[in-house]
C-alpha atoms as a PDB file:
ATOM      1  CA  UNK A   1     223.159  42.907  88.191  1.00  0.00           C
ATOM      2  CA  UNK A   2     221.063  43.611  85.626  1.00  0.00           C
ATOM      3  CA  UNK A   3     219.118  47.219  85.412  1.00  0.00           C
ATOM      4  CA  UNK A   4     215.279  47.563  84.864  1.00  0.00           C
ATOM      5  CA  UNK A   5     214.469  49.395  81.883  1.00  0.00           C
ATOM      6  CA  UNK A   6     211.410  50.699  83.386  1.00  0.00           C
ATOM      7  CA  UNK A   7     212.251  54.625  84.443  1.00  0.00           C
ATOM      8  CA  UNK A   8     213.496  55.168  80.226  1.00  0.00           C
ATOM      9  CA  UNK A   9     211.172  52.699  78.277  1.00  0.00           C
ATOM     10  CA  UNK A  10     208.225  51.719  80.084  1.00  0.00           C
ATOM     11  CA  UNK A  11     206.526  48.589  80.997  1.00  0.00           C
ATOM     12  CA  UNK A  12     203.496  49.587  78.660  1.00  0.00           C
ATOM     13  CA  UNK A  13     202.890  45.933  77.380  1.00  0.00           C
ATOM     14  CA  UNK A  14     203.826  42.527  78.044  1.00  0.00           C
ATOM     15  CA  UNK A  15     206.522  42.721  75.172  1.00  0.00           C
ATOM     16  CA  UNK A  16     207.973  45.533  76.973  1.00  0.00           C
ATOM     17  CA  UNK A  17     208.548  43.875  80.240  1.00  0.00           C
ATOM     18  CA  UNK A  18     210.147  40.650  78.516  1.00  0.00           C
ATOM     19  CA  UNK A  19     212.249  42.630  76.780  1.00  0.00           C
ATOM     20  CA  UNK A  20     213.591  44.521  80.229  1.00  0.00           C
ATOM     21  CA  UNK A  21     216.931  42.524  81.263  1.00  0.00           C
ATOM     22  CA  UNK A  22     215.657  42.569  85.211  1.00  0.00           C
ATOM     23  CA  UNK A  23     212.215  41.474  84.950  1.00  0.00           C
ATOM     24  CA  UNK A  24     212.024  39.166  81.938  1.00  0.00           C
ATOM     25  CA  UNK A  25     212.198  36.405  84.037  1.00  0.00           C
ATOM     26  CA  UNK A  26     209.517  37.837  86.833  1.00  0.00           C
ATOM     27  CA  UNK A  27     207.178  38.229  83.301  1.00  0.00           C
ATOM     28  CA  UNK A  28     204.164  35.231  84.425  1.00  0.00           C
ATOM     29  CA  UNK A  29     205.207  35.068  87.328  1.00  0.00           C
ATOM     30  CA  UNK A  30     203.011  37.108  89.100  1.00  0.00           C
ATOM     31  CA  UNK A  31     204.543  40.376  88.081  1.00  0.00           C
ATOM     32  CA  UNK A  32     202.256  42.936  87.441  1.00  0.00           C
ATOM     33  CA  UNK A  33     202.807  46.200  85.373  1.00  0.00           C
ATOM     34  CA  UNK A  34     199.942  49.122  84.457  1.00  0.00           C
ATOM     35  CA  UNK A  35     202.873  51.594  82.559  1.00  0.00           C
ATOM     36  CA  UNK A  36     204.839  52.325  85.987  1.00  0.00           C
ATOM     37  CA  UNK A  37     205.747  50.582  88.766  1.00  0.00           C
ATOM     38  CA  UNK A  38     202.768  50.026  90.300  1.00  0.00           C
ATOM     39  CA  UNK A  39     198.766  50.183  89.747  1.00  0.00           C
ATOM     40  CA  UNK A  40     197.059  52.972  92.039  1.00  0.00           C
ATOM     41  CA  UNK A  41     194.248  51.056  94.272  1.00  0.00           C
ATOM     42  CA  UNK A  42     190.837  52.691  94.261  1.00  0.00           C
ATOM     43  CA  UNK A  43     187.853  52.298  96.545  1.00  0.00           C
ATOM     44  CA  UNK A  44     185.451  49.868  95.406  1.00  0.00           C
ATOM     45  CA  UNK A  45     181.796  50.843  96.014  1.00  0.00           C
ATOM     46  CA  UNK A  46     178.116  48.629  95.853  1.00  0.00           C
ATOM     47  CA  UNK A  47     175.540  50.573  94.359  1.00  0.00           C
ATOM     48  CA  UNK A  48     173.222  49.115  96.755  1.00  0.00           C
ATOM     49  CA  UNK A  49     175.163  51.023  99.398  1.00  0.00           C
ATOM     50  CA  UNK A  50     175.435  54.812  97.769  1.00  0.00           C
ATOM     51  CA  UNK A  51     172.915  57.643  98.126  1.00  0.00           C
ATOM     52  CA  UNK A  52     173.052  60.544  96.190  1.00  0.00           C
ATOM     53  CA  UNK A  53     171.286  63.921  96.106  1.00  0.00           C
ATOM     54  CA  UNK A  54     168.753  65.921  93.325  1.00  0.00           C
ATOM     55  CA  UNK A  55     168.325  69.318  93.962  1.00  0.00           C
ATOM     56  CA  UNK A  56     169.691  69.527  97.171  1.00  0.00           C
ATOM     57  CA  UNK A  57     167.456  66.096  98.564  1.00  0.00           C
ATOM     58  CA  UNK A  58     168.764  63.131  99.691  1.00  0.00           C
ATOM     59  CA  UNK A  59     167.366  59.923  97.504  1.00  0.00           C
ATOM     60  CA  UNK A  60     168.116  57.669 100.495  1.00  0.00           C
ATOM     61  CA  UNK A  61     164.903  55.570 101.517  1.00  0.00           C
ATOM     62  CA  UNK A  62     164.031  53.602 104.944  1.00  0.00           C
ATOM     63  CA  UNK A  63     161.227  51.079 105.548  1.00  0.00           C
ATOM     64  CA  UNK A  64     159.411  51.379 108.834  1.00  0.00           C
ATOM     65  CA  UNK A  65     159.010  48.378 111.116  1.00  0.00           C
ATOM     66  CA  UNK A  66     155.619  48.609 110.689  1.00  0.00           C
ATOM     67  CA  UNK A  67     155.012  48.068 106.576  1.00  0.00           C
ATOM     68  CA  UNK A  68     153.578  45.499 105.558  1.00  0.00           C
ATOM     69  CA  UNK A  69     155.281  42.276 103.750  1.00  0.00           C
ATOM     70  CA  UNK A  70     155.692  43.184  99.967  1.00  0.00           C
ATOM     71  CA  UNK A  71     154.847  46.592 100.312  1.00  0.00           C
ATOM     72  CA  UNK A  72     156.965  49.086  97.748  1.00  0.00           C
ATOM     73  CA  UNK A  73     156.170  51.979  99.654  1.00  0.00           C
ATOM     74  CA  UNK A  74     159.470  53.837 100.820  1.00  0.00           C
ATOM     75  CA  UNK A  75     159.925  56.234 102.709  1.00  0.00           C
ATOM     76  CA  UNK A  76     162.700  59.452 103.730  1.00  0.00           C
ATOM     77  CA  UNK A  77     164.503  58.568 106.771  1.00  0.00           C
ATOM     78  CA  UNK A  78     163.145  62.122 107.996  1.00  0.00           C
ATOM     79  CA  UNK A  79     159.507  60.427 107.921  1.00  0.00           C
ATOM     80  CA  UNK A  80     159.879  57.142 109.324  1.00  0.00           C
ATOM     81  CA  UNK A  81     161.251  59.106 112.201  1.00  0.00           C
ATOM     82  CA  UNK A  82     158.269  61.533 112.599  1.00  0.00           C
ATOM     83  CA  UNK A  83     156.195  58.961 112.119  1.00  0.00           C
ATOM     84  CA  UNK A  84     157.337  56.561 114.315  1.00  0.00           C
ATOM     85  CA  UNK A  85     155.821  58.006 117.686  1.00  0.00           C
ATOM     86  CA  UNK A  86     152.544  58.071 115.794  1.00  0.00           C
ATOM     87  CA  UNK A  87     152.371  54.656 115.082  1.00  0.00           C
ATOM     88  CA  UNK A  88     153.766  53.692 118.751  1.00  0.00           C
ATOM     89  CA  UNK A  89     150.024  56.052 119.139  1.00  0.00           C
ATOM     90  CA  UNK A  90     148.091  54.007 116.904  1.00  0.00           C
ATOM     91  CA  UNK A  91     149.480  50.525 118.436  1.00  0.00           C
ATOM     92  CA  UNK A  92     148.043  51.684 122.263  1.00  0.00           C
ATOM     93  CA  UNK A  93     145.098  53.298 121.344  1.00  0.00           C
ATOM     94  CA  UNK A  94     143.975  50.244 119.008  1.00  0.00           C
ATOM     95  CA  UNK A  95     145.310  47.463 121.837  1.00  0.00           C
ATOM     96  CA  UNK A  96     142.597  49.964 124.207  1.00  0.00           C
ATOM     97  CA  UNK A  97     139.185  50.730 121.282  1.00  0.00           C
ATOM     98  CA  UNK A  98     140.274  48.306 118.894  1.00  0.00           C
ATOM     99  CA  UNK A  99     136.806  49.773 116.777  1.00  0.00           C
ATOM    100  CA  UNK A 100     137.863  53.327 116.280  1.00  0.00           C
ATOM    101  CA  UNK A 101     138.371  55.119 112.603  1.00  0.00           C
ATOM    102  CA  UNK A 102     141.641  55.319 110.972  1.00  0.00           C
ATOM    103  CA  UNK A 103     142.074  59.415 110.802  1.00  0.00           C
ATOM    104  CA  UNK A 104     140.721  62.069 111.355  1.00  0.00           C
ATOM    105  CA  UNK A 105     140.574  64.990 108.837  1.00  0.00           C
ATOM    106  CA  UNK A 106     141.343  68.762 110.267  1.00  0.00           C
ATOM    107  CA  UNK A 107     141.384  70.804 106.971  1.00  0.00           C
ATOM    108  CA  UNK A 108     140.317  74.458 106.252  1.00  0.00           C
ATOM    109  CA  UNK A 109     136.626  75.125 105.052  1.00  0.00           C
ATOM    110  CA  UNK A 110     137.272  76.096 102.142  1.00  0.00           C
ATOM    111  CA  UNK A 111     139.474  72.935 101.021  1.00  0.00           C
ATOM    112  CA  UNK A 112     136.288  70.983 101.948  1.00  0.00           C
ATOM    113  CA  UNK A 113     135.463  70.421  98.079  1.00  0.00           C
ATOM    114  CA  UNK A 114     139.001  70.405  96.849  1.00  0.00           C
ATOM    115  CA  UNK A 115     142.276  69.380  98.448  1.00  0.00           C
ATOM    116  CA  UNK A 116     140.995  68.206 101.310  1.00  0.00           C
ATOM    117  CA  UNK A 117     138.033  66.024  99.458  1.00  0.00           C
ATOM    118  CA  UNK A 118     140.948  64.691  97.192  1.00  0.00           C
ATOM    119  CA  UNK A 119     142.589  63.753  99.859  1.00  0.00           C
ATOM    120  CA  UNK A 120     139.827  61.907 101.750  1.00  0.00           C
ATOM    121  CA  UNK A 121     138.928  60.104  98.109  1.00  0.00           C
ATOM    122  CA  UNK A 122     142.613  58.817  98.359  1.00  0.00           C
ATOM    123  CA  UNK A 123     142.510  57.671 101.853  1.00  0.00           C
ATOM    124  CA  UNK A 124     139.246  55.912 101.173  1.00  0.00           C
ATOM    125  CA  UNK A 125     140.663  54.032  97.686  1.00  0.00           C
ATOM    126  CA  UNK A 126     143.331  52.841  99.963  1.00  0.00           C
ATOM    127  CA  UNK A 127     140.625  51.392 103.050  1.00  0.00           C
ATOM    128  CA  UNK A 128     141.560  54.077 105.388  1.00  0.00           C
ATOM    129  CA  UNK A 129     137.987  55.207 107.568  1.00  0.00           C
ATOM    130  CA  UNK A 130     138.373  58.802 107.678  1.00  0.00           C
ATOM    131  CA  UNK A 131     136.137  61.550 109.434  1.00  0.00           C
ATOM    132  CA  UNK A 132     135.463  64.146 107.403  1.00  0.00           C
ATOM    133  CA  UNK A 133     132.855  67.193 108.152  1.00  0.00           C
ATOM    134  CA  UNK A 134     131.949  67.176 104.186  1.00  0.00           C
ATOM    135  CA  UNK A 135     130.577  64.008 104.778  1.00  0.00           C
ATOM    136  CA  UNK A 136     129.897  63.540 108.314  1.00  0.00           C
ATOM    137  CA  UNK A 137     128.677  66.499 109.706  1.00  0.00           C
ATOM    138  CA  UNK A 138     125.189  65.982 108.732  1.00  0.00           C
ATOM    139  CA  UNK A 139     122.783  68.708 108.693  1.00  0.00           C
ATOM    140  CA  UNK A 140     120.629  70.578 111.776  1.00  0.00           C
ATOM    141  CA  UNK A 141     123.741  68.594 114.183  1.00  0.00           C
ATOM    142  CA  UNK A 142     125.870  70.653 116.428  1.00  0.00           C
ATOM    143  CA  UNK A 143     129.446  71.359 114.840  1.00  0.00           C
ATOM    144  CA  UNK A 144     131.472  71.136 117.595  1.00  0.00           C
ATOM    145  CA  UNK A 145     129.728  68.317 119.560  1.00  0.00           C
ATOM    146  CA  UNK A 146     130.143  66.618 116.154  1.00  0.00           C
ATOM    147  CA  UNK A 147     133.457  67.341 115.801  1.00  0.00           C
ATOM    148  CA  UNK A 148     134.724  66.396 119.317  1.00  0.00           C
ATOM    149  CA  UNK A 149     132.842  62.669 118.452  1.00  0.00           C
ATOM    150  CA  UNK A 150     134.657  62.644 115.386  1.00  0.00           C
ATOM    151  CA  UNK A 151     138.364  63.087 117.472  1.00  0.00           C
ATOM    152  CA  UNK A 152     137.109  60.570 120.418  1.00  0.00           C
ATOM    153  CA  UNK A 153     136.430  58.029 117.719  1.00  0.00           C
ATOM    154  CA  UNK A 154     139.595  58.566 115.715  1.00  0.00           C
ATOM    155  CA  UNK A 155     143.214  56.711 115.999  1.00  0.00           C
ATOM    156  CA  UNK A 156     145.107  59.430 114.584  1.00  0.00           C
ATOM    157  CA  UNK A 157     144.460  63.142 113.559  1.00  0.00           C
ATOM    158  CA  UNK A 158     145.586  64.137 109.820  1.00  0.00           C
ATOM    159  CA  UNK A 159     145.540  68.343 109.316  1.00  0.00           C
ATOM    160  CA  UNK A 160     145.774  69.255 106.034  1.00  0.00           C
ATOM    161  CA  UNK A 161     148.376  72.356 105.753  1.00  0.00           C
ATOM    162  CA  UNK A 162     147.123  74.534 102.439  1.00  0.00           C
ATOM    163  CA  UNK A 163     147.410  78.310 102.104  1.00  0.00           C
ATOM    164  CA  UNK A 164     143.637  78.624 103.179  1.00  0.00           C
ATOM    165  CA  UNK A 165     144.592  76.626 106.377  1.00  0.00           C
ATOM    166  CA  UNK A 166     147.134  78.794 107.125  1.00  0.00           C
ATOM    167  CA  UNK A 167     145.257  81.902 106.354  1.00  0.00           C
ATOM    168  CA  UNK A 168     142.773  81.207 108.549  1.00  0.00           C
ATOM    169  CA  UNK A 169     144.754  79.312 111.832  1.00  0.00           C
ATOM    170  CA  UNK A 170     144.768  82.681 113.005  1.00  0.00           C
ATOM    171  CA  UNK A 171     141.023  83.690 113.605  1.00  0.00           C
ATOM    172  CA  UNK A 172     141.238  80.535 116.280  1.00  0.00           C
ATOM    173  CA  UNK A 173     138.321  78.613 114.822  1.00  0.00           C
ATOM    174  CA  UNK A 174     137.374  75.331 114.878  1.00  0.00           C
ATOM    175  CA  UNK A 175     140.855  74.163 113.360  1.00  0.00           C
ATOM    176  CA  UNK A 176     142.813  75.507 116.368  1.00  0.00           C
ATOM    177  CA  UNK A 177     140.559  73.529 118.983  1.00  0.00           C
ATOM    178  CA  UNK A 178     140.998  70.338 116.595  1.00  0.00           C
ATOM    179  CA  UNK A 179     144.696  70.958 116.681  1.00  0.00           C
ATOM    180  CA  UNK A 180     144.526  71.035 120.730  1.00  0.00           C
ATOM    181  CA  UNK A 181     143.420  67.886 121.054  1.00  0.00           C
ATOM    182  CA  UNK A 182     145.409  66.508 118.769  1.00  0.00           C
ATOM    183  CA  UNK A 183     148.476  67.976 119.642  1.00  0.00           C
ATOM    184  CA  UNK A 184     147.670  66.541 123.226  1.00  0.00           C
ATOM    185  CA  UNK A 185     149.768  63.521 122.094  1.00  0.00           C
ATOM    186  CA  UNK A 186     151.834  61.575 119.046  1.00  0.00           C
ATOM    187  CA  UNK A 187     148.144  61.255 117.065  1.00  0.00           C
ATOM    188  CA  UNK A 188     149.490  64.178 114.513  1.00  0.00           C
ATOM    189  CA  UNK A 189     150.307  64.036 111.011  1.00  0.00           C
ATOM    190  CA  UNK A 190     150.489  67.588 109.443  1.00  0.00           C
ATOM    191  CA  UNK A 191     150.296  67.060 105.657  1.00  0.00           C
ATOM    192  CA  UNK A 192     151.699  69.724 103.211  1.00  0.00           C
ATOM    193  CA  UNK A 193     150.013  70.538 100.341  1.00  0.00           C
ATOM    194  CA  UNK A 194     151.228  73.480  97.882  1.00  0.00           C
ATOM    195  CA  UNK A 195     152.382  75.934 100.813  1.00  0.00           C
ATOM    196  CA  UNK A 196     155.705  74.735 102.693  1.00  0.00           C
ATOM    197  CA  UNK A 197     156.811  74.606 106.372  1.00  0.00           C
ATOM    198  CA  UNK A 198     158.489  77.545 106.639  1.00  0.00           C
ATOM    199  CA  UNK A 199     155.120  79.372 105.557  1.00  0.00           C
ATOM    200  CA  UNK A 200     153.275  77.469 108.107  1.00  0.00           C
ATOM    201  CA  UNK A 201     155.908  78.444 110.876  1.00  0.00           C
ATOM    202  CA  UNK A 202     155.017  81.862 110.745  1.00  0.00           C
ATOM    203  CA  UNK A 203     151.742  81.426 112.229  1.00  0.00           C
ATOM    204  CA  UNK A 204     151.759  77.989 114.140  1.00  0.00           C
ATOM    205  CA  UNK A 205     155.679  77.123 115.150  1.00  0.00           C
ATOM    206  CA  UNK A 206     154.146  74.452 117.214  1.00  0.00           C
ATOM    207  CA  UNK A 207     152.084  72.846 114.534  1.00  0.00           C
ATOM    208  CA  UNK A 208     155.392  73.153 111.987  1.00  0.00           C
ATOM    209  CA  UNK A 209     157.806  71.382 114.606  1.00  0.00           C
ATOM    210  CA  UNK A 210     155.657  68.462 113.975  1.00  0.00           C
ATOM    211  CA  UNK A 211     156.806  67.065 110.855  1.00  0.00           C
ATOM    212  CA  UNK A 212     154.596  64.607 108.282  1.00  0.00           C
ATOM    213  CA  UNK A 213     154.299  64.198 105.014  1.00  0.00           C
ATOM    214  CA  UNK A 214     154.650  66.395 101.779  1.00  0.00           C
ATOM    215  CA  UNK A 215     152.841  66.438  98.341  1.00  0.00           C
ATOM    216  CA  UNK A 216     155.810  67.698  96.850  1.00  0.00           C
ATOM    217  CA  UNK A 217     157.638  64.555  97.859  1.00  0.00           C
ATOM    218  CA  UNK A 218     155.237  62.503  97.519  1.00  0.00           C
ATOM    219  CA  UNK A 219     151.539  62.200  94.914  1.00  0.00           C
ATOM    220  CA  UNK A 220     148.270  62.495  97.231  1.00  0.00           C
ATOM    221  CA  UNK A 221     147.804  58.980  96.032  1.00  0.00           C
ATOM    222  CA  UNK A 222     151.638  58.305  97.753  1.00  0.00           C
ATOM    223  CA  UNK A 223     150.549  60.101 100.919  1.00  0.00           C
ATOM    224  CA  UNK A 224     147.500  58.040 101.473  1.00  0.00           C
ATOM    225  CA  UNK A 225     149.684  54.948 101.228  1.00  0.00           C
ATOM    226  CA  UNK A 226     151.751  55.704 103.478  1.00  0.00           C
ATOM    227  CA  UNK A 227     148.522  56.688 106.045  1.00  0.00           C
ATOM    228  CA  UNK A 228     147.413  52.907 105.015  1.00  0.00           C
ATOM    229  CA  UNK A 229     150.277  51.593 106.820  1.00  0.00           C
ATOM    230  CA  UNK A 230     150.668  53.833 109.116  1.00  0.00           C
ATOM    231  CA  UNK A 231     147.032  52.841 110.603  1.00  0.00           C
ATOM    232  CA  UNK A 232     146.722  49.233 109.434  1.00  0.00           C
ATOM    233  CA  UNK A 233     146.830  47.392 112.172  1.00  0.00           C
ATOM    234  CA  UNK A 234     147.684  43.435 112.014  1.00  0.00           C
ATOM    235  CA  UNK A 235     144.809  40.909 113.025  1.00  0.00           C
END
């Protein structure tokens, strides 16, 4: 019986396996040959299907149930899922005062002409009806009656996290009793701007368990997208 020639010369070619005395007449005939005696099988993969990291984040991206048709907003899987309870929120409290605002703005004083007015200019580009004290707290009117209108009137509360806000959550001003109220229920969305979490866990750990949204994920423009949907509700 004839020997395969394999183990000394190698089926490197097709000229190489007509040439062996044992397979020569397996050679088209569905023999197959990759220099050995057999081709090692690899995984295939769909790009669709892989995620892969950048600096230690995940680049994986969810839609929420609740985005619109078209939209190319995308979001972390770690948002949709701290978001989701706020827009279950949103969906009863429009079904009950269908004429609310969007958001309300909690922010720290002196963010009023800064941050948090760059913020509110996004929201507003986007047709989100905000409260905002730089604009509605009108002058000779009682803050804090004001301010308790403003939350009553309000689907969901937005607090904009900066390094003033968190210097001054301590001294239990107006931003803590905002907070309170909000807190109260899933009508939160703490959004981070230039300070991080873990800074804001030092002196609120029940404000930073409530994770939202993130200008260094996302551009303020981004952020007040993703608010957009998060309030729009369908007619």
């Amino acid at each position: 019986m004839a020997q395969c020639t394999a183990p000394v010369r190698g089926h490197n070619s097709a000229a190489a396996a007509a040439a062996c005395p044992a397979c020569r007449y397996r050679y088209g005939h569905g023999y197959g040959y990759s220099g050995g005696y057999s081709s090692p099988s690899y995984p295939s993969y769909s790009s669709s299907s892989l995620s892969w990291s950048s600096g230690g984040r995940s680049s994986s991206s969810s839609r929420p149930r609740w985005s619109r048709t078209g939209s190319t907003v995308l979001y972390t899987q770690a948002q949709v899922q701290s978001l989701t309870p706020v827009r279950e929120a949103v969906e009863r409290v429009a079904a009950q005062q269908p004429d609310l605002r969007d958001c309300f703005l909690c922010h720290a004083w002196p963010d009023r002409q800064g941050a948090a007015k760059d913020l509110d200019d996004a929201l507003k580009a986007v047709g989100v009806k905000t409260w905002f004290s730089e604009l509605d707290l009108g002058l000779g009117v009682p803050m804090m009656r004001t301010i308790d209108r403003g939350l009553a009137n309000s689907r969901i509360g937005l607090v904009l996290v900066t390094p003033n806000f968190i210097k001054g959550l301590p001294n239990q001003g107006v931003a803590e009793k905002e907070l309170s109220a909000l807190l109260a229920g899933n009508r939160l969305v703490p959004i981070v701007h230039e300070t991080t979490y873990d800074e804001l866990r030092n002196v609120s750990p029940l404000l930073a368990s409530r994770t939202g949204l993130d200008t260094k994920e996302d551009t303020m423009a981004k952020v007040a997208e993703k608010i957009a949907e998060l309030v729009k509700i369908s007619t």
